[in-house]
Protein backbone atom coordinates (compact mmCIF):
# COMPACT_ATOMS: atom_id res chain seq x y z
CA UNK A 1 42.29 30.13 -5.26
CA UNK A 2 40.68 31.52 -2.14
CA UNK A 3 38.87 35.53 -2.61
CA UNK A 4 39.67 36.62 0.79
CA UNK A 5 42.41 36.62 3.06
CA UNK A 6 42.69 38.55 6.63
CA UNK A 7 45.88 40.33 8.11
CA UNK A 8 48.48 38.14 9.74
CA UNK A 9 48.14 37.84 13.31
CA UNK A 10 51.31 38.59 14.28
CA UNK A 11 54.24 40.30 13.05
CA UNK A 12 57.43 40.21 14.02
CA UNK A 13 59.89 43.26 13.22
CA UNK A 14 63.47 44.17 13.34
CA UNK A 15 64.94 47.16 13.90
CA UNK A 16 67.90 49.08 11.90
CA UNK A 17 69.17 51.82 9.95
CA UNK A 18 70.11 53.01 6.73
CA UNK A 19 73.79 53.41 5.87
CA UNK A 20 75.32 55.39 2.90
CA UNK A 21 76.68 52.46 0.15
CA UNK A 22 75.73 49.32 2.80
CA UNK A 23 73.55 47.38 3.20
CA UNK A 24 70.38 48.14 5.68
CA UNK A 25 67.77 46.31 7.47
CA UNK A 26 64.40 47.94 7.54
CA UNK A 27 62.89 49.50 10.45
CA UNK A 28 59.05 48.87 12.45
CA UNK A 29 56.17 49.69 10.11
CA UNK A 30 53.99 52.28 11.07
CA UNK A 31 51.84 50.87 14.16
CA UNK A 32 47.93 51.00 12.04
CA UNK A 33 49.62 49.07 8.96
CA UNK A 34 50.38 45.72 8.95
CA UNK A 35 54.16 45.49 7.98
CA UNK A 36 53.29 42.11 5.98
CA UNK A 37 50.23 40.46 4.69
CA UNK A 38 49.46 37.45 2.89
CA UNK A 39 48.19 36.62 -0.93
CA UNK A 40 46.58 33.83 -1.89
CA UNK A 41 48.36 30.42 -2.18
CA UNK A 42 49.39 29.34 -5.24
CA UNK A 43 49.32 32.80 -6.32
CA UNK A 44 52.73 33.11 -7.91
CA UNK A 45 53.04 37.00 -7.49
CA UNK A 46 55.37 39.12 -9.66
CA UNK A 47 54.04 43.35 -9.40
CA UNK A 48 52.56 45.55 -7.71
CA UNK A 49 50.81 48.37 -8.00
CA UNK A 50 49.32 51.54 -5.88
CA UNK A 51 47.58 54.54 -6.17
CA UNK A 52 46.28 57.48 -4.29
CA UNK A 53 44.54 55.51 -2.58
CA UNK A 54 45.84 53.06 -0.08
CA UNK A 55 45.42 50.12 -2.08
CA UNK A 56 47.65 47.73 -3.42
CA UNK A 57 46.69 45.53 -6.20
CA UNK A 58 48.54 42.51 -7.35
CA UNK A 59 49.34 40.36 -10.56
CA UNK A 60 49.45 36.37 -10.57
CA UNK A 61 51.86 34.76 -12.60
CA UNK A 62 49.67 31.47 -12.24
CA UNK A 63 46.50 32.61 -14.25
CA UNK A 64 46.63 36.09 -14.65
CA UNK A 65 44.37 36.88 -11.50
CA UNK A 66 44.13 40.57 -10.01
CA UNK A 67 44.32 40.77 -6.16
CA UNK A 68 43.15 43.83 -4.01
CA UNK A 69 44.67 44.92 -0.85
CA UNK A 70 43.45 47.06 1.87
CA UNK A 71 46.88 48.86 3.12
CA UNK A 72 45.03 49.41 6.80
CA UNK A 73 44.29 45.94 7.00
CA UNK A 74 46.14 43.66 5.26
CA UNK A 75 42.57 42.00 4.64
CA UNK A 76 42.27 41.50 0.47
CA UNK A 77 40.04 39.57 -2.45
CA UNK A 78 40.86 38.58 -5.85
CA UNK A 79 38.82 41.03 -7.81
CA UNK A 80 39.39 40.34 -11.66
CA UNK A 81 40.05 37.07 -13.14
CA UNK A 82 42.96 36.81 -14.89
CA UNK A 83 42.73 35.29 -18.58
CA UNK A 84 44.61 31.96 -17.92
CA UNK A 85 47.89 33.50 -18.97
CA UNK A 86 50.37 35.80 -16.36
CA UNK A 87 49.70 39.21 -15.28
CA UNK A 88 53.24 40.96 -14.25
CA UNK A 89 54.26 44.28 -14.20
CA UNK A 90 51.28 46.49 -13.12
CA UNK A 91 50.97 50.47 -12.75
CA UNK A 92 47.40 52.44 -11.75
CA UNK A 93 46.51 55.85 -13.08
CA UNK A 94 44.69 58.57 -11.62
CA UNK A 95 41.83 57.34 -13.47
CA UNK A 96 41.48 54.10 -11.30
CA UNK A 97 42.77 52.14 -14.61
CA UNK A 98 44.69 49.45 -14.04
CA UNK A 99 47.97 48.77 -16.82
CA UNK A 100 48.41 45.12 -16.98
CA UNK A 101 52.02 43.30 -18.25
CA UNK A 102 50.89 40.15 -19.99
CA UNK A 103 54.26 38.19 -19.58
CA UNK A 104 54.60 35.47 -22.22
CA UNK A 105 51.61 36.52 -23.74
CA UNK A 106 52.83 38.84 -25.59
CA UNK A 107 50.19 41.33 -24.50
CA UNK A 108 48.82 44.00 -22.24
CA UNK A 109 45.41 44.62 -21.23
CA UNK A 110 43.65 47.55 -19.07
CA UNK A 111 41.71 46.83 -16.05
CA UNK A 112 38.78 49.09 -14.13
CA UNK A 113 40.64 49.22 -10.62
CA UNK A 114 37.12 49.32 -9.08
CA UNK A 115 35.55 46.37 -10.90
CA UNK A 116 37.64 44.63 -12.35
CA UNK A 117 36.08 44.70 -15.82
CA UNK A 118 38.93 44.68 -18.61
CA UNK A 119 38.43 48.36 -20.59
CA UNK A 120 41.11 47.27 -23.51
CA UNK A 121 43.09 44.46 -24.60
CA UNK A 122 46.55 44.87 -26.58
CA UNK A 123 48.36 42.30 -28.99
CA UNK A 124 51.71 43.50 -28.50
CA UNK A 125 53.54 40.37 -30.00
CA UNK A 126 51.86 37.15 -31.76
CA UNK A 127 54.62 34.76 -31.17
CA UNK A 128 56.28 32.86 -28.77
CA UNK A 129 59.80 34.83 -28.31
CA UNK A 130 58.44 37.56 -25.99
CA UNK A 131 57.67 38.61 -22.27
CA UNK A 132 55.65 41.67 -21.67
CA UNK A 133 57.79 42.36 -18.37
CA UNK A 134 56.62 45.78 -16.77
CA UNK A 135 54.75 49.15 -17.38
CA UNK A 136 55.03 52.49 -16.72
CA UNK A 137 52.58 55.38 -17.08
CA UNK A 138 53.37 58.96 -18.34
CA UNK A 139 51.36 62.37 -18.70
CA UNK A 140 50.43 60.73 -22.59
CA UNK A 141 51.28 57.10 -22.80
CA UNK A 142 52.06 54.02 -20.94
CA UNK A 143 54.77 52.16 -22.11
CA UNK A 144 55.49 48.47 -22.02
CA UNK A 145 58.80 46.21 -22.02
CA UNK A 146 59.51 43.42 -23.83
CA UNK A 147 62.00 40.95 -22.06
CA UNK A 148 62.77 39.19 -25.06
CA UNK A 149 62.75 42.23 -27.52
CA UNK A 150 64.68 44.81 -28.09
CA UNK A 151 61.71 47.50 -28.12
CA UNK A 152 58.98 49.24 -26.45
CA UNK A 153 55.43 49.28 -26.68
CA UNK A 154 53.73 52.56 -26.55
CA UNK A 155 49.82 52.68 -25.79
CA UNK A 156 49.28 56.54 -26.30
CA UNK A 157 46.44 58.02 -24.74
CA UNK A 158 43.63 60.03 -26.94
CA UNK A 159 41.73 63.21 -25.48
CA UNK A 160 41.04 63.20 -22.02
CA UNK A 161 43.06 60.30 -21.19
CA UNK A 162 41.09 57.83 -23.79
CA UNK A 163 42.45 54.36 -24.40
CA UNK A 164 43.74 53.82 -28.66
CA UNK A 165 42.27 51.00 -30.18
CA UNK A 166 46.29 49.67 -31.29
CA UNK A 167 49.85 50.53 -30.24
CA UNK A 168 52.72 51.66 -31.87
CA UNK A 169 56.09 49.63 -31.36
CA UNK A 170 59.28 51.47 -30.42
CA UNK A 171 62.67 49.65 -31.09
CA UNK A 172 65.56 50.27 -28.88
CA UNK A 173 68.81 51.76 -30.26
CA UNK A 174 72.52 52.73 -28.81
CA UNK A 175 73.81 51.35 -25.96
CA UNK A 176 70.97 48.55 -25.63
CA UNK A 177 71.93 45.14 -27.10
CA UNK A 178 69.87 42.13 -26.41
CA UNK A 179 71.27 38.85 -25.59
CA UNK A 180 68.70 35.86 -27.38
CA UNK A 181 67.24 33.81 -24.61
CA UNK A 182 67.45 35.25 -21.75
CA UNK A 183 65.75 38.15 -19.74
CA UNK A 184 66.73 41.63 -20.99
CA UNK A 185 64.45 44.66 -20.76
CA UNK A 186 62.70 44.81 -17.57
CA UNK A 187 61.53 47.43 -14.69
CA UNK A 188 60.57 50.84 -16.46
CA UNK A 189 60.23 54.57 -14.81
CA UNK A 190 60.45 57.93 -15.58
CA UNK A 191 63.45 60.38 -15.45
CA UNK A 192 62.71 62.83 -12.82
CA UNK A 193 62.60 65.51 -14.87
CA UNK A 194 59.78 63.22 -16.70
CA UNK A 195 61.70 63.79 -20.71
CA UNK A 196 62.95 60.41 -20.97
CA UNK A 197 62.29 56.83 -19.42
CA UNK A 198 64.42 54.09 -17.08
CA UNK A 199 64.98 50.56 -18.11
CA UNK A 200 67.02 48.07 -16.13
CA UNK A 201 68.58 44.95 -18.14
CA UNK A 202 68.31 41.99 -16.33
CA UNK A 203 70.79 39.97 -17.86
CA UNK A 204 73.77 42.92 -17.89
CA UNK A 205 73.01 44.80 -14.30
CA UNK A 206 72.95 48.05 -16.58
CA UNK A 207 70.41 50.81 -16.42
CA UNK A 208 69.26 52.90 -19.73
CA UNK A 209 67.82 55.95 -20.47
CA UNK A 210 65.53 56.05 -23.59
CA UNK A 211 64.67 58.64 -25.67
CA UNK A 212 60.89 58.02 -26.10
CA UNK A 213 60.59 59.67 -29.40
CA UNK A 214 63.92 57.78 -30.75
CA UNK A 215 64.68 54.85 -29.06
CA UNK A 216 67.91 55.86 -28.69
CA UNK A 217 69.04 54.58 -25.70
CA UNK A 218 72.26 55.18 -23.52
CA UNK A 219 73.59 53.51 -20.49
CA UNK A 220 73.39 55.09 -17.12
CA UNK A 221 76.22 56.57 -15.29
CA UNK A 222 75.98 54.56 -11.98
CA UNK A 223 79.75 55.10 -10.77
CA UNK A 224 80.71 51.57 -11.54
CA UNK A 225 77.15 50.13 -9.46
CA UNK A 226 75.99 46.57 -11.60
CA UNK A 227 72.15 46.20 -11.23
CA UNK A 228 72.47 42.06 -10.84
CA UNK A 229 68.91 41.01 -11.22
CA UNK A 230 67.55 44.06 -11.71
CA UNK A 231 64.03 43.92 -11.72
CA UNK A 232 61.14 46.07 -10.37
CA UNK A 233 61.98 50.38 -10.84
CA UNK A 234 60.47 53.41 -8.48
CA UNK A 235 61.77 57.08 -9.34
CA UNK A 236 60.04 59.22 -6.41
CA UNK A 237 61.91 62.55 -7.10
CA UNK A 238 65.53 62.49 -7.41
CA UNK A 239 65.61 58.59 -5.81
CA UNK A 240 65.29 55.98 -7.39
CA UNK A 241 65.25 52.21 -5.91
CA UNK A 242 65.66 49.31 -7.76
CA UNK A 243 64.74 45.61 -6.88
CA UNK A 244 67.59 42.97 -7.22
CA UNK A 245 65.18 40.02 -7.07
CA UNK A 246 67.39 37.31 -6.37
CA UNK A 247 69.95 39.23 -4.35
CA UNK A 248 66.87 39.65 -1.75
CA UNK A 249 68.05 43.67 -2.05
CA UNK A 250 66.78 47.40 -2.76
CA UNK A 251 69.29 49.59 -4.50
CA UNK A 252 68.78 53.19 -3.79
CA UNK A 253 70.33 56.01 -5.99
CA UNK A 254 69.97 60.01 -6.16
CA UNK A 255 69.46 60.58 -9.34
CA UNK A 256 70.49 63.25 -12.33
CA UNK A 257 67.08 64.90 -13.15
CA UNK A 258 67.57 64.18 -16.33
CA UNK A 259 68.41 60.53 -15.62
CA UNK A 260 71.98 60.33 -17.48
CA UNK A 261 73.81 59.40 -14.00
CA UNK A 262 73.04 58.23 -10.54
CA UNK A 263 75.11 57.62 -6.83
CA UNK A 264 74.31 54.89 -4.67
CA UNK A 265 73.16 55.74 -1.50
CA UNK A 266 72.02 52.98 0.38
CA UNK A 267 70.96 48.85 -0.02
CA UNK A 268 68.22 47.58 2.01
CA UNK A 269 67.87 44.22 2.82
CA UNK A 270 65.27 42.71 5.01
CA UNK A 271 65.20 39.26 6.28
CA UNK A 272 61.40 39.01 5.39
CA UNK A 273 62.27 39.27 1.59
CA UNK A 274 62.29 35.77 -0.02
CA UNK A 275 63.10 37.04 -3.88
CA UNK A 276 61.04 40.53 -3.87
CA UNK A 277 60.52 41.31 -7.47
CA UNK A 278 58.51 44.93 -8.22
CA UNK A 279 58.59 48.01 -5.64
CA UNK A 280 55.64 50.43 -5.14
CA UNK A 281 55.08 52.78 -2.25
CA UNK A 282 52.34 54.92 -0.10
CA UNK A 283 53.53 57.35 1.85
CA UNK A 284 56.95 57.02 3.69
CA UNK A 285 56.39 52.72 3.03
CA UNK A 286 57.71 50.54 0.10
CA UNK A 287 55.53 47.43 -0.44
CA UNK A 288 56.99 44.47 -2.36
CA UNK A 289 55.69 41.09 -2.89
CA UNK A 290 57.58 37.96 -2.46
CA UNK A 291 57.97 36.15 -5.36
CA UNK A 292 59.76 33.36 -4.21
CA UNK A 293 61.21 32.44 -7.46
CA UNK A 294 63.75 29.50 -5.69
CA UNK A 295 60.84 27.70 -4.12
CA UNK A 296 59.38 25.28 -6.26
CA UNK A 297 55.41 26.24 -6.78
CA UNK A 298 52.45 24.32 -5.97
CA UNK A 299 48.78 25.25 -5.23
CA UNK A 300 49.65 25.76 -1.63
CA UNK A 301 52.43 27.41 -1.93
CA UNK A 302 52.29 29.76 0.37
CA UNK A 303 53.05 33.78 -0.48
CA UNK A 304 52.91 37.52 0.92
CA UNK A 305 53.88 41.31 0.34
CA UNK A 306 56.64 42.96 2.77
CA UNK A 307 56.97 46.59 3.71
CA UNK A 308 59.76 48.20 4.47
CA UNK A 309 60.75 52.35 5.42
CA UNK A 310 61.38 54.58 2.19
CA UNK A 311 64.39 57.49 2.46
């Protein structure tokens, strides 16, 4: 798998608007970032992640590998190999620590950001019936779903932030009901009044809101909206967007603060996306990777990350 890859030379934009409950096309990228970049082939890319920083970091569904990107240039390296097994979901922390989904694995792992050194390994599941989907990171914890499992996995943080040496599993309750082989629990955010957490089920289009203490879940008043292939969640204030992978389509909602209801306010499609899976953003930009889940894979297979205008 190559370590380095440069900007595209060319890009070639479109230009639109948003419109209340239809669809929209985004707009030109901001002239000194690229608007697209490539990852390596063969890469198999599923989330996303970035911090302060304007970074983006990547997750390969092929081997696991971590993959750096330079926002300003598109230009980015493989910097942490992966352990043979898929990274997915990904979220950084103001610490520069990396949260790593380990997919059929059944297990989550922490990366430095800067190095790429792995700070702590978790054995969420020793079995085959699981999917360590996505991650999310609160003020104490970062919690992980389980695509095949109806439950949570909470890595709680010690003094100052320190990593546990276990986790504690949280089973999900109420409204949620799992439905054996097939994808269920996957993207995970915050409310935005940060009490309670987001989860989008694949397989039913339906958003939940979790108690984190109970597992109690309940289902998300959305005004009749079905999340078809929900996948990848971002809550930046009251908005929150949601990736329907295979619908090639960002659903954007103002939110309750407290997360029990939501109104659609806009899709945005792009002709650039080609099965976009997770969402993360830096500054008025949302960056999603292409993971071209209808193309058959090969080692040159060819892949990139997409940006498109927030709201």
């Amino acid at each position: 798998m190559s370590r380095t890859l440069g900007a595209l030379a060319a890009v070639v934009l479109g230009v639109s608007s948003l419109i209340t409950a239809a669809p929209a096309t985004a707009e030109q990228a901001h002239p000194t970032f690229p608007a697209e970049f490539p990852l390596p082939d063969g890469f198999l890319p599923e989330g996303i992640a970035i911090g302060a920083a304007p970074t983006a970091y990547f997750g390969s569904r092929a081997d696991g590998d971590l993959f750096r990107v330079d926002l300003r240039t598109g230009r980015g390296e493989v910097f942490s190999q992966g352990p043979g097994t898929a990274s997915v979901g990904l979220k950084v922390d103001g610490r520069r620590r990396l949260f790593v989904s380990g997919g059929a694995g059944g297990d989550g792992r922490v990366v430095d950001a800067r190095t790429g050194a792995v700070l702590k390994s978790y054995e969420f599941v020793n079995g085959t019936n699981t999917f360590v989907n996505d991650v999310v990171i609160t003020g104490d914890a970062a919690y992980f779903t389980d695509s095949r499992q109806a439950v949570l996995y909470r890595v709680a943080f010690g003094r100052h932030g320190s990593l546990p040496d276990s986790h504690t599993a949280i089973p999900l309750t109420g409204d949620f009901v799992l439905t054996p082989g097939v994808n269920n629990a996957n993207g995970i955010a915050e409310t935005p009044d940060g009490e309670a957490l987001l989860i989008v089920q694949s397989n039913t289009g339906q958003l939940h809101r979790v108690d984190v203490e109970s597992g109690r879940t309940t289902v998300v008043d959305l005004q009749g909206e079905v999340l078809t292939n929900g996948d990848g969640l971002l809550v930046e204030g009251r908005t929150l967007y949601v990736v329907q992978n295979r619908l090639n389509m960002i659903a954007v909602f103002t939110l309750a603060a407290d997360g029990t209801a939501g109104k659609l306010v806009t899709k945005i499609t792009d002709a650039r996306f080609d099965v976009p899976t997770t969402v993360a953003s830096f500054g008025h930009r949302l960056y999603l990777p292409n993971a071209r889940f209808t193309t058959p894979p090969t080692p040159t297979t060819t892949y990139n990350a997409v940006s498109v205008p927030g709201i």
